[in-house]
PDB file of N, CA and C in Angstrom:
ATOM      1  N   UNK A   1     -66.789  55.932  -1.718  1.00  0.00           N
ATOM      2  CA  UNK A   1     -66.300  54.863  -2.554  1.00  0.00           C
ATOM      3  C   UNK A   1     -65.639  53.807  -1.670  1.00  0.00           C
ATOM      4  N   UNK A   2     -66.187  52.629  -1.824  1.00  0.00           N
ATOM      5  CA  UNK A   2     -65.809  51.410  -1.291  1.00  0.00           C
ATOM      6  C   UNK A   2     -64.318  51.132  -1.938  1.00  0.00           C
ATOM      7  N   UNK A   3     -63.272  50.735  -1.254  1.00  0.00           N
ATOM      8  CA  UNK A   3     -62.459  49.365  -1.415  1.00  0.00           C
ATOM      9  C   UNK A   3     -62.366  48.118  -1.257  1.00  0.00           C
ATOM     10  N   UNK A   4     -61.737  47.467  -1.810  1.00  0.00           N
ATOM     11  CA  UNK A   4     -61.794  45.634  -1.422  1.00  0.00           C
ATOM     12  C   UNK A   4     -61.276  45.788  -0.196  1.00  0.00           C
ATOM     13  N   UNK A   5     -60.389  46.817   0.253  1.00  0.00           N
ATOM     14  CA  UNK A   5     -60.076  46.623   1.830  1.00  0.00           C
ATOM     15  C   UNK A   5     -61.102  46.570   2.694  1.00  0.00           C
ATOM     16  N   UNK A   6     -62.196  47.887   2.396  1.00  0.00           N
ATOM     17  CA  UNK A   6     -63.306  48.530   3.080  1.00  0.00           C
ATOM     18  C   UNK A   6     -64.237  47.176   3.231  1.00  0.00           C
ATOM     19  N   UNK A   7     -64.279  46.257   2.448  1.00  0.00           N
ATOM     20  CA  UNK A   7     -65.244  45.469   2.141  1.00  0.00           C
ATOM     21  C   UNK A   7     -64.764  44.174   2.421  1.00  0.00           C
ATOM     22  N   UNK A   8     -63.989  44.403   2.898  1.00  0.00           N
ATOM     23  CA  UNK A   8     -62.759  43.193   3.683  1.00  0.00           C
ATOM     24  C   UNK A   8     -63.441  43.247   4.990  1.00  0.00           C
ATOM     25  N   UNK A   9     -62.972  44.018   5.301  1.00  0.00           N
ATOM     26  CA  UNK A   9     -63.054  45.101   6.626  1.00  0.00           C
ATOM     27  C   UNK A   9     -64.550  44.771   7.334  1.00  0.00           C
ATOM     28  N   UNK A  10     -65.759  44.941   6.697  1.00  0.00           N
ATOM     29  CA  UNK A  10     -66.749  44.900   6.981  1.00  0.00           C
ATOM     30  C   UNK A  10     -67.623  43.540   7.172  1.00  0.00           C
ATOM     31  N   UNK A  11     -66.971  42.861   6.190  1.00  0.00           N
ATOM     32  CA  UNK A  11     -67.344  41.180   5.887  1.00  0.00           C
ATOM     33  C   UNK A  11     -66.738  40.707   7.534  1.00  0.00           C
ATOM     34  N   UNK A  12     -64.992  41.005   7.538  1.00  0.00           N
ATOM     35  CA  UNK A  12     -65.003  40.643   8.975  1.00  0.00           C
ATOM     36  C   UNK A  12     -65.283  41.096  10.381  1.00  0.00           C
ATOM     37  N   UNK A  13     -65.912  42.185  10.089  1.00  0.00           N
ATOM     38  CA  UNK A  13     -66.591  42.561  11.200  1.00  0.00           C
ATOM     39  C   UNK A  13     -68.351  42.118  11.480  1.00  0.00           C
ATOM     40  N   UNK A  14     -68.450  41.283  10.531  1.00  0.00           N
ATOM     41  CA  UNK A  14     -69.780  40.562  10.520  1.00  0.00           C
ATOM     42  C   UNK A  14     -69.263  39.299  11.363  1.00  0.00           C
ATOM     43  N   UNK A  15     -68.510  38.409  10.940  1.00  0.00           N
ATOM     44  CA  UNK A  15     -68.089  37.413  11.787  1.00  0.00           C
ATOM     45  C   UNK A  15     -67.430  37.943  12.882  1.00  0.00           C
ATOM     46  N   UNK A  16     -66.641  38.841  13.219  1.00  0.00           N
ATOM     47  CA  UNK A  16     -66.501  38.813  14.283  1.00  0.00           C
ATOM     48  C   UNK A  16     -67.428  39.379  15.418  1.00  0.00           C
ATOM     49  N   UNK A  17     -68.448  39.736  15.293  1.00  0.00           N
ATOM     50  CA  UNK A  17     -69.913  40.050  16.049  1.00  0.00           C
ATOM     51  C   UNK A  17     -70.292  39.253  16.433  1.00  0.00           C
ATOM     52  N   UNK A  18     -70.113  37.417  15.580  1.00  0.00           N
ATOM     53  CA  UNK A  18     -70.811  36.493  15.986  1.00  0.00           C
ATOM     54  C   UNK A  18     -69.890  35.539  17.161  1.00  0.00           C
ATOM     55  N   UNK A  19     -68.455  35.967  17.199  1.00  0.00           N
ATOM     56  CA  UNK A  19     -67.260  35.714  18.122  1.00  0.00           C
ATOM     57  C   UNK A  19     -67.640  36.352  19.652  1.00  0.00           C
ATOM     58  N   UNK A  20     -67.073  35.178  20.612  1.00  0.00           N
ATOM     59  CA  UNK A  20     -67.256  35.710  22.056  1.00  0.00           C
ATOM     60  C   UNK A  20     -66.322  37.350  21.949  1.00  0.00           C
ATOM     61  N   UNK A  21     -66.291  38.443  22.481  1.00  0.00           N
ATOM     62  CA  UNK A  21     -66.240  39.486  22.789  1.00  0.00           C
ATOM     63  C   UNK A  21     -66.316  39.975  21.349  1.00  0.00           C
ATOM     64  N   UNK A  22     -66.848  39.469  20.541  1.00  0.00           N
ATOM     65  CA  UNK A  22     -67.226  40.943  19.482  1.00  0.00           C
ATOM     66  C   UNK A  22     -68.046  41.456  19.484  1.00  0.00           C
ATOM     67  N   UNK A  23     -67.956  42.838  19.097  1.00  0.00           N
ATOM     68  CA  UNK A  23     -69.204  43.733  19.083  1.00  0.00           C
ATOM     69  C   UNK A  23     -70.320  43.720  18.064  1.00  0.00           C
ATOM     70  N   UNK A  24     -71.711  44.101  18.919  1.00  0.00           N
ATOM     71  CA  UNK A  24     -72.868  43.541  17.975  1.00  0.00           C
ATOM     72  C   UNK A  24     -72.904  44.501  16.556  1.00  0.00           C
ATOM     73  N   UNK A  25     -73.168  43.927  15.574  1.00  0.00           N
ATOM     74  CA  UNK A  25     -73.581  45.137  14.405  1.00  0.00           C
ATOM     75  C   UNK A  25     -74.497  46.040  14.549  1.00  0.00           C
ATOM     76  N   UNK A  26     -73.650  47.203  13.843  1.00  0.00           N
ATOM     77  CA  UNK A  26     -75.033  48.493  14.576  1.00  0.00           C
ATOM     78  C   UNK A  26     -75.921  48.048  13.128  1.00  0.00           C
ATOM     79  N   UNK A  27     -77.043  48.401  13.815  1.00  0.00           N
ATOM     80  CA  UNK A  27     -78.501  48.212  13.266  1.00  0.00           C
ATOM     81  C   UNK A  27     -78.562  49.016  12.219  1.00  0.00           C
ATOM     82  N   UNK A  28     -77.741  50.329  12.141  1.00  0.00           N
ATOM     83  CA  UNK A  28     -78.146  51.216  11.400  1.00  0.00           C
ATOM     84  C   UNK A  28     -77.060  51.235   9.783  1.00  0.00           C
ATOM     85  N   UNK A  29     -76.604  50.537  10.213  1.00  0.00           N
ATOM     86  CA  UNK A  29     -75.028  50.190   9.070  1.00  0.00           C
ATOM     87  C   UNK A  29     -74.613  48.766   8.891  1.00  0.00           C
ATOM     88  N   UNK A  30     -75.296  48.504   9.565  1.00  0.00           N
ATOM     89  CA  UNK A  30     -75.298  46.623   9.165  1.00  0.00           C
ATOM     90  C   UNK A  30     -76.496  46.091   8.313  1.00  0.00           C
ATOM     91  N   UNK A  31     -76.332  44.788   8.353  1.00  0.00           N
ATOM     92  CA  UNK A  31     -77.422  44.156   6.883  1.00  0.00           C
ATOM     93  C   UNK A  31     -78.753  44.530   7.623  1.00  0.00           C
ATOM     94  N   UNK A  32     -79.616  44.583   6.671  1.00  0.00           N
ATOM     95  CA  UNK A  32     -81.013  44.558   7.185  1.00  0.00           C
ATOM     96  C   UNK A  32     -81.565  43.536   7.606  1.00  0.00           C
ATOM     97  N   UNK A  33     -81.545  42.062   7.245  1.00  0.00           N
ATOM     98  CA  UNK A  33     -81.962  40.975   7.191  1.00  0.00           C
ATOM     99  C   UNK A  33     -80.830  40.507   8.421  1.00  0.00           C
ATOM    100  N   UNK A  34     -81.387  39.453   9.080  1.00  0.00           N
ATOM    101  CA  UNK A  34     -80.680  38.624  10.166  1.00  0.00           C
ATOM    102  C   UNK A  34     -79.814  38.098   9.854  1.00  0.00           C
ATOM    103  N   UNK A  35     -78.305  37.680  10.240  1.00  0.00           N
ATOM    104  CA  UNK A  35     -77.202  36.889   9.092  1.00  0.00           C
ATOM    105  C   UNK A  35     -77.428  35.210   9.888  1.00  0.00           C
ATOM    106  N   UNK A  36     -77.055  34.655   9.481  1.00  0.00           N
ATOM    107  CA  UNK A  36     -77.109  33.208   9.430  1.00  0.00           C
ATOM    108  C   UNK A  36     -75.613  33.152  10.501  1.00  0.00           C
ATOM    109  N   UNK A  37     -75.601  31.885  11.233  1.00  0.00           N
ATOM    110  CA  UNK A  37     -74.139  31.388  11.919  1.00  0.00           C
ATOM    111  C   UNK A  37     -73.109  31.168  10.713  1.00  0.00           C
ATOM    112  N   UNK A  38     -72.312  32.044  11.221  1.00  0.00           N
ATOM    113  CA  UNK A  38     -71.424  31.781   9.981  1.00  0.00           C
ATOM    114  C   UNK A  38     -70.414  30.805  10.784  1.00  0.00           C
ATOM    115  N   UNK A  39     -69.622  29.762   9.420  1.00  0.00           N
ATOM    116  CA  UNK A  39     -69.259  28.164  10.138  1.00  0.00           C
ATOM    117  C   UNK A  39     -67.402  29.008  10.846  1.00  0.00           C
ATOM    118  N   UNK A  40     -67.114  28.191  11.766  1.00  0.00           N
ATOM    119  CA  UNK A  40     -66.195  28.174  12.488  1.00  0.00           C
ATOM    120  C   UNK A  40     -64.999  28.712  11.620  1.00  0.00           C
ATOM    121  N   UNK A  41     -64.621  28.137  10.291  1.00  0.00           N
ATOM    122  CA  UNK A  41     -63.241  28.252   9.598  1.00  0.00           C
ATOM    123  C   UNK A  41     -63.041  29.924   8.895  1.00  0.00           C
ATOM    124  N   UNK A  42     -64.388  30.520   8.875  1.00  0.00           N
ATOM    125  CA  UNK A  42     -64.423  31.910   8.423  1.00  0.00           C
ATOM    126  C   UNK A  42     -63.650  32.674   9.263  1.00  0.00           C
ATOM    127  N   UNK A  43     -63.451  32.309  10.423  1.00  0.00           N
ATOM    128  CA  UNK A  43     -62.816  33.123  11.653  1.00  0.00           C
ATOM    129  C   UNK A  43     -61.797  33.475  11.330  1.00  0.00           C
ATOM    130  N   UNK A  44     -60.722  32.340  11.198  1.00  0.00           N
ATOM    131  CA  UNK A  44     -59.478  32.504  10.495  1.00  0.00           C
ATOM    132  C   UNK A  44     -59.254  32.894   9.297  1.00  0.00           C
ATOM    133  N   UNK A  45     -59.886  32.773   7.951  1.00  0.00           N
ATOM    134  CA  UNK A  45     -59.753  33.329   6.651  1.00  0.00           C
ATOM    135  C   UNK A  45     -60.027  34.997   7.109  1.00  0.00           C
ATOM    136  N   UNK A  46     -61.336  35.248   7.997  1.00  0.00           N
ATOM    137  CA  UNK A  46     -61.091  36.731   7.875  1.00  0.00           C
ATOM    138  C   UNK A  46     -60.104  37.853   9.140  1.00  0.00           C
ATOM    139  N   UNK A  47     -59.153  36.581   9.909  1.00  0.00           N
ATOM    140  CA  UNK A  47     -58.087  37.075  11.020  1.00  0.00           C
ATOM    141  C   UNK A  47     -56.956  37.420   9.759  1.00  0.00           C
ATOM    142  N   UNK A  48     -56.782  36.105   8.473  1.00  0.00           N
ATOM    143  CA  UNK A  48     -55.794  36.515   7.629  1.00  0.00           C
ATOM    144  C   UNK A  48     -55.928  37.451   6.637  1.00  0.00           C
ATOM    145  N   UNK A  49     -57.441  37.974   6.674  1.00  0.00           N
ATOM    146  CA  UNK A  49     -57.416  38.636   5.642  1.00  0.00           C
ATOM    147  C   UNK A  49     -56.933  40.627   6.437  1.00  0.00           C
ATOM    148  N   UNK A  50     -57.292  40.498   7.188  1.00  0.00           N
ATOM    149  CA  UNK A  50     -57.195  41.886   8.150  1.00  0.00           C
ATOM    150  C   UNK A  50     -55.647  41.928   8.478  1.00  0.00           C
ATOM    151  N   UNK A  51     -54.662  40.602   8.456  1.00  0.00           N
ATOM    152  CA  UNK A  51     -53.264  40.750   8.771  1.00  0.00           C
ATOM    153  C   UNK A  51     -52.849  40.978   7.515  1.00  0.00           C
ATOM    154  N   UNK A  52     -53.267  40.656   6.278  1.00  0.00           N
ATOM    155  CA  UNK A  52     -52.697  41.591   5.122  1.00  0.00           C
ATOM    156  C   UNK A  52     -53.150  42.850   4.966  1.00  0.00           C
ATOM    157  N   UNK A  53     -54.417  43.195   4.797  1.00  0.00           N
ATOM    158  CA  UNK A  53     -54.771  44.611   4.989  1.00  0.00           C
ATOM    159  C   UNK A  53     -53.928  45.392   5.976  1.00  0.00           C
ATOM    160  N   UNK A  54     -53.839  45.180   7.166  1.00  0.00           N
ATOM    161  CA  UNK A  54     -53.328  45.959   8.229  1.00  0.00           C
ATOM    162  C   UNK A  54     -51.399  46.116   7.806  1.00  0.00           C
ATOM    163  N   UNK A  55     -50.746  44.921   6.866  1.00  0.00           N
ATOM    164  CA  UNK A  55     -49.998  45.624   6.583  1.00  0.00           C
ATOM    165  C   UNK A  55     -49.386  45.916   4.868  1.00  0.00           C
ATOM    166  N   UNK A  56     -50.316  46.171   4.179  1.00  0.00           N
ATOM    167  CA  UNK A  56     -50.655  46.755   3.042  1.00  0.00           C
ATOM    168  C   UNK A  56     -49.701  47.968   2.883  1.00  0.00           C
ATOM    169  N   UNK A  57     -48.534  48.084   2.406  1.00  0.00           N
ATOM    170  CA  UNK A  57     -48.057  49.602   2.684  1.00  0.00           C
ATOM    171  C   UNK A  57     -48.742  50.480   1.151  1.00  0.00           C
ATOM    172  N   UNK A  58     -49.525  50.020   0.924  1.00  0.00           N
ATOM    173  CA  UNK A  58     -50.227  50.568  -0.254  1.00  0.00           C
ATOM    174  C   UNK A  58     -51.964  50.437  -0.195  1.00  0.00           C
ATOM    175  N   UNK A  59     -52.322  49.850   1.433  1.00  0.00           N
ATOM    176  CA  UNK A  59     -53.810  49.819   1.901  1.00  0.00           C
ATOM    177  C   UNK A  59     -54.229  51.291   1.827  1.00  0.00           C
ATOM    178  N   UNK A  60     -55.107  51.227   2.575  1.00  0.00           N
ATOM    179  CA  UNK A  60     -56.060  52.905   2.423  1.00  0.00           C
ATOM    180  C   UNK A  60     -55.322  53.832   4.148  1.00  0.00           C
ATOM    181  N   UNK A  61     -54.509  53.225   4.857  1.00  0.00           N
ATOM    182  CA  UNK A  61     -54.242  54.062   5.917  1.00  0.00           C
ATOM    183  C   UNK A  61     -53.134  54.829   5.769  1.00  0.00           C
ATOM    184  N   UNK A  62     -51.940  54.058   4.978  1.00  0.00           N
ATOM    185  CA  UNK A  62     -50.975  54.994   4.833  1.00  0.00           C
ATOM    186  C   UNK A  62     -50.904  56.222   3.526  1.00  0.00           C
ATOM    187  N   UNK A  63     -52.290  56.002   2.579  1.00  0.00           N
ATOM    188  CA  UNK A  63     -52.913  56.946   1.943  1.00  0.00           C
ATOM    189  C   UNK A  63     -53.672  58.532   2.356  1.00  0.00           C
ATOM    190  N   UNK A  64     -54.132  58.281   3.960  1.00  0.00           N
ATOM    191  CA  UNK A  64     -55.117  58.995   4.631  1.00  0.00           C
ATOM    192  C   UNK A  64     -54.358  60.152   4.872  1.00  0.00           C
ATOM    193  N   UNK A  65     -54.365  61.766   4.731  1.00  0.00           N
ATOM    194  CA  UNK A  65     -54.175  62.928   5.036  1.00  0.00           C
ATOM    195  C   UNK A  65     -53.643  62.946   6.381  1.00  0.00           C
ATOM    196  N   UNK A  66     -55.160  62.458   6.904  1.00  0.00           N
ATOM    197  CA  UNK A  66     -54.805  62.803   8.490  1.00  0.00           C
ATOM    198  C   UNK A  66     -54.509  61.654   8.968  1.00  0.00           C
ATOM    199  N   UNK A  67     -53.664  61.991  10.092  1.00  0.00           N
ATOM    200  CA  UNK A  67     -52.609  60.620  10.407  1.00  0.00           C
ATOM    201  C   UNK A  67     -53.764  59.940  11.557  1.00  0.00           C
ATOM    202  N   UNK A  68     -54.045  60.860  12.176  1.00  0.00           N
ATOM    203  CA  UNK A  68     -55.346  60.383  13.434  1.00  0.00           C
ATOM    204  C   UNK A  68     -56.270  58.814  12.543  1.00  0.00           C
ATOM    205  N   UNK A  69     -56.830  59.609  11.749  1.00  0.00           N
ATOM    206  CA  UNK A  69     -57.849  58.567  10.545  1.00  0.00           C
ATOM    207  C   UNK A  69     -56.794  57.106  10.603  1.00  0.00           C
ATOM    208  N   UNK A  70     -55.895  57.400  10.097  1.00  0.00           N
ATOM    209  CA  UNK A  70     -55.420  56.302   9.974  1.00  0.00           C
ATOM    210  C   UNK A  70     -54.783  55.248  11.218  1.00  0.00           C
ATOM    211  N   UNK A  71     -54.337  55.890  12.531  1.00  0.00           N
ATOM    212  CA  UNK A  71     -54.622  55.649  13.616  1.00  0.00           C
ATOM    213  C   UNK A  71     -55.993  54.271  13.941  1.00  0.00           C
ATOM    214  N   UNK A  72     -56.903  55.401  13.686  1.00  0.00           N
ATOM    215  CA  UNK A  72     -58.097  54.265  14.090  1.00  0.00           C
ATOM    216  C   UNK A  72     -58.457  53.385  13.412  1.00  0.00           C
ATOM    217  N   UNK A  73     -58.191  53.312  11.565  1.00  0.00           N
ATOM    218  CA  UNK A  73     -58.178  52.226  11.466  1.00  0.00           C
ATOM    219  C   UNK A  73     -57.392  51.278  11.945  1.00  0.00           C
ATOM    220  N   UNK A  74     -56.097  51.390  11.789  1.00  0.00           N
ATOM    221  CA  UNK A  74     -55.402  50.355  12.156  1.00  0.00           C
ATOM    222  C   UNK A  74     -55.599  49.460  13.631  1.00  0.00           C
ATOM    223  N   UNK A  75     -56.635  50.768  15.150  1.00  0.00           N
ATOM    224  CA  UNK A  75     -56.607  50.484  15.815  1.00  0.00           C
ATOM    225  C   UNK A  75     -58.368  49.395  15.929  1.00  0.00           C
ATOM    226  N   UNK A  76     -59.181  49.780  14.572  1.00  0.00           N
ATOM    227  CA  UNK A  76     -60.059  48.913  14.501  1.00  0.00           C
ATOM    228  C   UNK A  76     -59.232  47.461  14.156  1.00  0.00           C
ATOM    229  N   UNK A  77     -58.533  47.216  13.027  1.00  0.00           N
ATOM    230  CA  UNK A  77     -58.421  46.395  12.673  1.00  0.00           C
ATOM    231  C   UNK A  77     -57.513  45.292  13.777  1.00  0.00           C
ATOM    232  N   UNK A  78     -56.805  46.058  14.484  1.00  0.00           N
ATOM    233  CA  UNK A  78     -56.332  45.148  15.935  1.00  0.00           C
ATOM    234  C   UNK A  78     -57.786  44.677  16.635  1.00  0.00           C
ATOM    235  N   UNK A  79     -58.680  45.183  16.619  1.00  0.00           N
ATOM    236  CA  UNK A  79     -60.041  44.859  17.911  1.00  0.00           C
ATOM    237  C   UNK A  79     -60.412  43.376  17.076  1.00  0.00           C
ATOM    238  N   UNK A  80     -60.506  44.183  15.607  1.00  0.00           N
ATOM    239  CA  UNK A  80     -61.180  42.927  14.920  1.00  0.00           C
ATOM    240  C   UNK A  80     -60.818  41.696  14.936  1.00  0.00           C
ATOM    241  N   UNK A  81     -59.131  41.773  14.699  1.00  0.00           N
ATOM    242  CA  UNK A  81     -58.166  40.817  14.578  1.00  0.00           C
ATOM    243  C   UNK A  81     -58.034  39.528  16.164  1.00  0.00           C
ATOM    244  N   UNK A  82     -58.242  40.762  16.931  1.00  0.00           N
ATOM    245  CA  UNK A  82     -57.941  40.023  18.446  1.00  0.00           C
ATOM    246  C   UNK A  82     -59.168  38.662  18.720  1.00  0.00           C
ATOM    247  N   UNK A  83     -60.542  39.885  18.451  1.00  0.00           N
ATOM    248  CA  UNK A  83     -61.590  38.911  18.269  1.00  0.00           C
ATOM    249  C   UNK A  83     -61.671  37.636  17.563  1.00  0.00           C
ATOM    250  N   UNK A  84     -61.159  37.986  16.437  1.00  0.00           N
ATOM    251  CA  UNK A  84     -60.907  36.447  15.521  1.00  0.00           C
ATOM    252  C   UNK A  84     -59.959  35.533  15.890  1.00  0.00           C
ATOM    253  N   UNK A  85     -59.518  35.523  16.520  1.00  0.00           N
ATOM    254  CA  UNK A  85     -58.140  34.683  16.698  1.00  0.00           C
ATOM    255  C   UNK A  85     -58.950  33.689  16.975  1.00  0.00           C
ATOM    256  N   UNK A  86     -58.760  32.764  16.005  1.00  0.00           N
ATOM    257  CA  UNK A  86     -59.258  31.397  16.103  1.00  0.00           C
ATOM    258  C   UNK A  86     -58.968  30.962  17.441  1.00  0.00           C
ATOM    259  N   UNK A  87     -60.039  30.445  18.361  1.00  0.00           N
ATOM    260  CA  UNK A  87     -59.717  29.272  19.369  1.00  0.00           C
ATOM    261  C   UNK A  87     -58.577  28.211  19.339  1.00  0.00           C
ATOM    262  N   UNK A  88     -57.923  28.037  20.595  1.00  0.00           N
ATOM    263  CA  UNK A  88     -56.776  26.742  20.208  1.00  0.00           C
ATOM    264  C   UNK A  88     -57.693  25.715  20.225  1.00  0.00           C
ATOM    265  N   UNK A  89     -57.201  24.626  19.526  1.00  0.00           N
ATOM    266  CA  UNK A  89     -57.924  23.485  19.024  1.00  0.00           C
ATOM    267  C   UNK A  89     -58.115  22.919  20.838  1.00  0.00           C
ATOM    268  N   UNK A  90     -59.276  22.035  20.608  1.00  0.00           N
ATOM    269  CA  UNK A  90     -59.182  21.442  22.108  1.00  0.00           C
ATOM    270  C   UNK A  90     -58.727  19.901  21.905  1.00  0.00           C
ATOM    271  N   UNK A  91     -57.786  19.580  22.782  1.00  0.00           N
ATOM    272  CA  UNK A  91     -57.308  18.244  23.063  1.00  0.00           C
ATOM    273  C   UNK A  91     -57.703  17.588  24.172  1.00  0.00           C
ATOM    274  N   UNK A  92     -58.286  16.506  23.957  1.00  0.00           N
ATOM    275  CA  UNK A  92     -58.983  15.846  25.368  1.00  0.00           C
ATOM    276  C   UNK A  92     -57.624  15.192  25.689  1.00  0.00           C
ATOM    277  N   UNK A  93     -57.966  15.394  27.461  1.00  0.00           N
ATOM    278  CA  UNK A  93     -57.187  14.929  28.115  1.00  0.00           C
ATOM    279  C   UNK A  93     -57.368  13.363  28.464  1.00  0.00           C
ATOM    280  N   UNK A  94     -56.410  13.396  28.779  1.00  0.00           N
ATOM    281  CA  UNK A  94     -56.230  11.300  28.731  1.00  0.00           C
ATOM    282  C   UNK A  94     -56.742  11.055  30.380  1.00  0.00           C
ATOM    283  N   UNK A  95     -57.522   9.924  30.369  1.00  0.00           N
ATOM    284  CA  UNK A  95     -57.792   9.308  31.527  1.00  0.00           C
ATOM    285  C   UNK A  95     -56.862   8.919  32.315  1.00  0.00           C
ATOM    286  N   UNK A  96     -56.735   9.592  33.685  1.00  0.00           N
ATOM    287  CA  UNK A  96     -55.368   9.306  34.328  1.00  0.00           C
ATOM    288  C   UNK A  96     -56.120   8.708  35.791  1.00  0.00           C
ATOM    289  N   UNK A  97     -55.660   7.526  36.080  1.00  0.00           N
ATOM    290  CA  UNK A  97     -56.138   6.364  37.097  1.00  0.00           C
ATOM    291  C   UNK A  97     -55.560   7.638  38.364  1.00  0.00           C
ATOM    292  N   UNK A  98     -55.962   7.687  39.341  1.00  0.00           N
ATOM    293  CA  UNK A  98     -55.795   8.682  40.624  1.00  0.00           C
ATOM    294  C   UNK A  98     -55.388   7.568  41.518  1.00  0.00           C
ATOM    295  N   UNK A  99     -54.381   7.425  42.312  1.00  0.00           N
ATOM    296  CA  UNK A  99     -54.222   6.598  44.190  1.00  0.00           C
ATOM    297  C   UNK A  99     -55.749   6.582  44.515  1.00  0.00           C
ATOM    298  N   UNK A 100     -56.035   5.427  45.393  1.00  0.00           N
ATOM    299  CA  UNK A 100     -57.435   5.403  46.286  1.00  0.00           C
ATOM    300  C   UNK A 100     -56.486   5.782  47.174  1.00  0.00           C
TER     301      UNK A 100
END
């Protein structure tokens, strides 16, 4: 049985696959069909959506039996999170005249 967390969870681990150091979707648990570039601003909606999940004191980790289980999620949802961290915006630098 799925949760909206679980399905949180998974949505951003689709974008973050398409992020420099994220990991590719396994073939065998990911969509069947090829996903499309997903646009730049998803990055951040799904960095904020994993910083509420991750501290949910009523999410699915502090529910889990075994404390290990819940361990790794939380330690997925840091990989995921790190990956997303939106890029800092880029600011062009100003033309600065140099001494001949």
């Amino acid at each position: 049985m799925f949760t909206d967390a679980d399905e949180a969870v998974a949505a951003a681990a689709l974008v973050a696959a398409q992020c420099p150091g994220g990991a590719p979707v396994d073939p065998d648990d990911g969509p069947q069909e090829p996903m499309p570039a997903f646009p730049d601003q998803l990055r951040k909606l799904a960095h904020e959506a994993l910083a509420r999940i991750a501290t949910d004191p009523c999410g699915p980790a502090p529910n889990w039996v075994d404390p290990d289980d819940a361990k790794q999620w939380q330690a997925l949802l840091t990989r995921l999170r790190t990956v997303l961290v939106p890029p800092p915006p880029t600011v062009p630098l100003p033309d600065v005249e140099r001494p001949t």
